[in-house]
N, C-alpha and C. Protein backbone atom coordinates (compact mmCIF):
# COMPACT_ATOMS: atom_id res chain seq x y z
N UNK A 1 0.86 -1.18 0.00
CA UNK A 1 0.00 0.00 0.00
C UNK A 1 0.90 1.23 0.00
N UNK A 2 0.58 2.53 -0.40
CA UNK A 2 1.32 3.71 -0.69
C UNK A 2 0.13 4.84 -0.74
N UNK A 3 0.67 5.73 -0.10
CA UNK A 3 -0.12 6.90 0.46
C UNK A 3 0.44 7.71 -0.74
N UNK A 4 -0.76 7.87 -1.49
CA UNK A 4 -0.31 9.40 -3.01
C UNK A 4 -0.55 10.96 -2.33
N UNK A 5 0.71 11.40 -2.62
CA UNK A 5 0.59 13.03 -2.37
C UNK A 5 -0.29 13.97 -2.87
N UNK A 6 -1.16 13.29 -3.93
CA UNK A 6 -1.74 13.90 -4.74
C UNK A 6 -3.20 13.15 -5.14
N UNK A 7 -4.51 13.87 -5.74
CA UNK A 7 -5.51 13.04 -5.75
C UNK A 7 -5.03 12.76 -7.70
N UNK A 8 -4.96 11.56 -8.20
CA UNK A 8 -5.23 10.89 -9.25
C UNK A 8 -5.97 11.72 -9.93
N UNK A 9 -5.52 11.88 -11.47
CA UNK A 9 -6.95 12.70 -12.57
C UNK A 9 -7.45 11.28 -12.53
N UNK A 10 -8.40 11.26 -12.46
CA UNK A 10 -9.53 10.66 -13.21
C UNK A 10 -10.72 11.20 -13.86
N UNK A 11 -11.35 10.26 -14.60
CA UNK A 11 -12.81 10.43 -15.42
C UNK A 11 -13.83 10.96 -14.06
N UNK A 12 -14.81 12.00 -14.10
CA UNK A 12 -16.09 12.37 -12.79
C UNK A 12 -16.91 10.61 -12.39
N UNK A 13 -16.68 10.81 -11.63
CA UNK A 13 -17.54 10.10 -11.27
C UNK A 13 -19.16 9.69 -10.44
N UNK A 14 -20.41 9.36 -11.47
CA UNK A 14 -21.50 9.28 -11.66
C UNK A 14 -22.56 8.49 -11.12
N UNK A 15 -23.02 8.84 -9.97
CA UNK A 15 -23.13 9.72 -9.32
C UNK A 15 -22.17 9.94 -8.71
N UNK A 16 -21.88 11.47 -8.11
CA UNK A 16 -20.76 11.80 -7.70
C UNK A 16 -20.48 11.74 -6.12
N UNK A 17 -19.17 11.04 -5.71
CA UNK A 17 -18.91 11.07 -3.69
C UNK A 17 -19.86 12.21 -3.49
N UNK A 18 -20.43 11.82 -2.03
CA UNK A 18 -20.50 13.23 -1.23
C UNK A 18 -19.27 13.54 -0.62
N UNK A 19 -18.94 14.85 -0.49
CA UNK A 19 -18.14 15.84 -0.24
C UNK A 19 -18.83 15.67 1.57
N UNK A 20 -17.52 15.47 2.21
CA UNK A 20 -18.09 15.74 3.75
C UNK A 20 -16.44 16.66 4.03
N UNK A 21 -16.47 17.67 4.55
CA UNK A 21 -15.64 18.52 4.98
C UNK A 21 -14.98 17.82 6.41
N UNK A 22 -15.88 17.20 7.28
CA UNK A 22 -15.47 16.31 8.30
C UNK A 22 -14.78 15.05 8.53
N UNK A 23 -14.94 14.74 6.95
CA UNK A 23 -14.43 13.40 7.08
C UNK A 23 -13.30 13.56 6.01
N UNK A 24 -11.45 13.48 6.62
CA UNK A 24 -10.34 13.12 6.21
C UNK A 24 -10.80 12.01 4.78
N UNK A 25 -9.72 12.72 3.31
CA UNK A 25 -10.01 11.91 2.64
C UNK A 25 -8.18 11.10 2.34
N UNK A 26 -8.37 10.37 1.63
CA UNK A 26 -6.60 10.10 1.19
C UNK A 26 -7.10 9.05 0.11
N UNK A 27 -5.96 9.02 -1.13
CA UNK A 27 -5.46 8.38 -1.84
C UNK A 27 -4.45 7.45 -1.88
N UNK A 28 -4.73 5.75 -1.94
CA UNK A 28 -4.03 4.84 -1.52
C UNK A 28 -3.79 4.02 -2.94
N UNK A 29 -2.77 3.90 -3.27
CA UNK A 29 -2.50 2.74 -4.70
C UNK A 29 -2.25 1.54 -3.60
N UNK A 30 -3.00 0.15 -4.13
CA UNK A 30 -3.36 -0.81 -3.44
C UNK A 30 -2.67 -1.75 -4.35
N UNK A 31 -1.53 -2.67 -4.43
CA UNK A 31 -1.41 -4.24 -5.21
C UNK A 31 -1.85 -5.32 -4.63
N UNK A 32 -2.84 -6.37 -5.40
CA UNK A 32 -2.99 -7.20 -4.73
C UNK A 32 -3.12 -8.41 -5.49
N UNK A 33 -2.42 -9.82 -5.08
CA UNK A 33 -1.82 -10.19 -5.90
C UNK A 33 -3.20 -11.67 -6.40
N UNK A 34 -4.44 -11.62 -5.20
CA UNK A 34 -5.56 -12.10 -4.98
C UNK A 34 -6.10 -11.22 -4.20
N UNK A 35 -7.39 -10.92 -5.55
CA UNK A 35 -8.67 -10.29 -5.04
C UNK A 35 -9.74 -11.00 -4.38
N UNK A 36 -10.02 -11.27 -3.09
CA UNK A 36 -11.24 -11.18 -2.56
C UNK A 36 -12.68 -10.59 -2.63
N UNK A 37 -13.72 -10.92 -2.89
CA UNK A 37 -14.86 -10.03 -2.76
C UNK A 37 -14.84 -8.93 -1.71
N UNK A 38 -14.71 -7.96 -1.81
CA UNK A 38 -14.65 -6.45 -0.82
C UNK A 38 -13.82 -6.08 -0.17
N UNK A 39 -12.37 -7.08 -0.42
CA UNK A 39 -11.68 -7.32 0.46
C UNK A 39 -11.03 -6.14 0.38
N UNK A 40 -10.24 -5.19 -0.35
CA UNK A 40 -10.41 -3.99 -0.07
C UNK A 40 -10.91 -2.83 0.83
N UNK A 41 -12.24 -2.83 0.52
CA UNK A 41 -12.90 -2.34 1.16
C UNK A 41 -13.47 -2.56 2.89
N UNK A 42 -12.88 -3.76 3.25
CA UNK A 42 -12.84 -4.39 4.18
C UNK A 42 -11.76 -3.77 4.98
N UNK A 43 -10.31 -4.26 4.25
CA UNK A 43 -9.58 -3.32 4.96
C UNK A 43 -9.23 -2.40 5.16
N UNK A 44 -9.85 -1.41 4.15
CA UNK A 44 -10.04 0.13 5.11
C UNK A 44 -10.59 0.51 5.33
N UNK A 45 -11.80 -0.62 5.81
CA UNK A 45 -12.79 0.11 6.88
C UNK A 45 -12.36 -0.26 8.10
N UNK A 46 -11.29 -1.39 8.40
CA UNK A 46 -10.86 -1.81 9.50
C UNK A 46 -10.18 -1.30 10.09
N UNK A 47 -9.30 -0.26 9.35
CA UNK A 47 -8.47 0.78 10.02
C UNK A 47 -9.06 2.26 9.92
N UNK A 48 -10.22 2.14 9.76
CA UNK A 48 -10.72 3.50 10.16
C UNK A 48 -11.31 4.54 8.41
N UNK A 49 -10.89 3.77 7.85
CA UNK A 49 -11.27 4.85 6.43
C UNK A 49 -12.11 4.04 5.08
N UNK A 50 -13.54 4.00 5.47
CA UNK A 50 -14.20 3.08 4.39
C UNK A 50 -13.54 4.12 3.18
N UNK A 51 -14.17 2.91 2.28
CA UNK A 51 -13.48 3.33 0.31
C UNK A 51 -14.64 3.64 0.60
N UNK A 52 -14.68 5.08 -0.24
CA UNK A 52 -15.61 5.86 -1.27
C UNK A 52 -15.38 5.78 -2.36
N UNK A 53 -14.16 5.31 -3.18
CA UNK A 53 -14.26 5.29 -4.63
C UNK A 53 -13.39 4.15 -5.00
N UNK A 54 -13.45 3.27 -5.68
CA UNK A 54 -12.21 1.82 -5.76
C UNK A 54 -11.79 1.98 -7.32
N UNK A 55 -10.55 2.40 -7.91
CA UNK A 55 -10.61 1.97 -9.54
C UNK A 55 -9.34 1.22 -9.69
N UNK A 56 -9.67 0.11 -10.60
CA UNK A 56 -8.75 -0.72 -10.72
C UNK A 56 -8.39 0.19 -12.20
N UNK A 57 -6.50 -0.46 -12.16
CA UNK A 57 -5.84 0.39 -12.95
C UNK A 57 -5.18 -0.83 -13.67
N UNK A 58 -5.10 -2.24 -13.58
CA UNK A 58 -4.60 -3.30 -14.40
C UNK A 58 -5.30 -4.29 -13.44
N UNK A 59 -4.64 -5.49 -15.03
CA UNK A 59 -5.18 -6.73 -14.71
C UNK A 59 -3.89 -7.56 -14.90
N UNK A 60 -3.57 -8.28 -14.13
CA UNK A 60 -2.31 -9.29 -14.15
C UNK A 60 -1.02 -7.46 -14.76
N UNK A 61 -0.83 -8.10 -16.18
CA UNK A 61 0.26 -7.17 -16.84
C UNK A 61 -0.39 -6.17 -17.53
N UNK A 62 -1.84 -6.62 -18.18
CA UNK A 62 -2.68 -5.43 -18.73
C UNK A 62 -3.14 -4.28 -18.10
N UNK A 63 -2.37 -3.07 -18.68
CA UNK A 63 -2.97 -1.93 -17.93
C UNK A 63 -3.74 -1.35 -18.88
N UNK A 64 -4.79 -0.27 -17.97
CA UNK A 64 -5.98 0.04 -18.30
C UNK A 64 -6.29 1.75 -18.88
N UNK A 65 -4.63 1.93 -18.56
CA UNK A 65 -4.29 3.62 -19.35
C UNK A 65 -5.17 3.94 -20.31
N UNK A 66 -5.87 4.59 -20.48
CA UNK A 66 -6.51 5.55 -21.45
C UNK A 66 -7.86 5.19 -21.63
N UNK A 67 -8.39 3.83 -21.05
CA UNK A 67 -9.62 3.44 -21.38
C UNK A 67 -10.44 4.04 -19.84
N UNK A 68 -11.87 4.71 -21.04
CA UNK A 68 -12.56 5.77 -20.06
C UNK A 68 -13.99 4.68 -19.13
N UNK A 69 -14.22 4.74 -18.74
CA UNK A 69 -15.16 3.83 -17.97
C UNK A 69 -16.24 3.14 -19.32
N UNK A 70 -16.81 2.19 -19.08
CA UNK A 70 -17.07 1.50 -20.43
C UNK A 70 -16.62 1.44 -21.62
N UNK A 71 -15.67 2.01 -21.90
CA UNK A 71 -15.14 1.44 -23.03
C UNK A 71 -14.25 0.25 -22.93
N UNK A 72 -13.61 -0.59 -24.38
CA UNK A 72 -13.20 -1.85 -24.04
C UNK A 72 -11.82 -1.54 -25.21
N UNK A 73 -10.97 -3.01 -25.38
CA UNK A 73 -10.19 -2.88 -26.03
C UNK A 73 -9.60 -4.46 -26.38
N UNK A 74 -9.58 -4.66 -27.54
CA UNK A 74 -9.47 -6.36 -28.25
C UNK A 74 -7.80 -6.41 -27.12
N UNK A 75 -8.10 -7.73 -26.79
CA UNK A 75 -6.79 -8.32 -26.10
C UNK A 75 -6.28 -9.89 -26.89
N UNK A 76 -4.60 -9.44 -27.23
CA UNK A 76 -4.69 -10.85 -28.04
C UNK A 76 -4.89 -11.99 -27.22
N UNK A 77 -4.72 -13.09 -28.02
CA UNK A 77 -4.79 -14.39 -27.73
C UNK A 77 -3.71 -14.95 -26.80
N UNK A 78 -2.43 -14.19 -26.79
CA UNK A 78 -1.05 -14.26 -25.96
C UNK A 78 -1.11 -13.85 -24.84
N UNK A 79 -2.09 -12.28 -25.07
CA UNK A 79 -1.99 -11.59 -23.44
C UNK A 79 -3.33 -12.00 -22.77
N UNK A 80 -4.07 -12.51 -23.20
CA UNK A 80 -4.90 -13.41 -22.79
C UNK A 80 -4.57 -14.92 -22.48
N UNK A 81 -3.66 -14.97 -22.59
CA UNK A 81 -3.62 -16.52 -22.05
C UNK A 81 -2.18 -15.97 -20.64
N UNK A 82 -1.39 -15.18 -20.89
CA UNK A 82 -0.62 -14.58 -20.26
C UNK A 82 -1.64 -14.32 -18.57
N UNK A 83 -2.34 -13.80 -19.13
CA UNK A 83 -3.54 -13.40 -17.62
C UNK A 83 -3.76 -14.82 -17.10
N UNK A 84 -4.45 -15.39 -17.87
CA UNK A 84 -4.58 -16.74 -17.35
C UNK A 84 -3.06 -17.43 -16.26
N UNK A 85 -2.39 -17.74 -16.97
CA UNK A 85 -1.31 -18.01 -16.53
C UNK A 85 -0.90 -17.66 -15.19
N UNK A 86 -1.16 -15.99 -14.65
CA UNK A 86 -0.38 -15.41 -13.83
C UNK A 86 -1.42 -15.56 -12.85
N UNK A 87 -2.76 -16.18 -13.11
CA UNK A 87 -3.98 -16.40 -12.14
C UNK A 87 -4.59 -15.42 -11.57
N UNK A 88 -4.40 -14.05 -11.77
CA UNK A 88 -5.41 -13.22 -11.99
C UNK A 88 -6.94 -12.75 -12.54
């Protein structure tokens, strides 16, 4: 886990967080090498800071640079079996 100095550009997001002035926000880049259902979100609610917003930024080696929320992008047959492989 790594605490960002800075909030991430991203795409708005629809509907948008509420804004609470009371409640401390922070930006955390998360690796994880097995995803759990919520498991994320689990653990930072356990230390005090539920997720308000989760975006995954890759998959195994595929990263997700430039693609805007629903859009998609053909993956070959190599880096598709590559994912497989790495059990992601």
């Amino acid at each position: 886990v790594r605490l960002l100095e800075a909030e991430p550009s991203l795409p708005p997001r629809d509907p948008p967080i509420r804004f609470r002035k009371s409640v401390p926000t922070a930006w955390l880049e998360m690796t994880l090498t097995e995803g759990r259902n919520r498991q994320v979100r689990r653990m930072t609610a356990a230390v005090g800071f539920p997720t308000l917003r989760l975006v995954r930024v890759a998959i195994a080696h595929l990263k997700l640079e430039g693609l805007q929320p629903g859009e998609w992008r053909e993956v070959t047959p190599k880096a598709f079996q590559q994912v497989l492989e790495s059990g992601s």
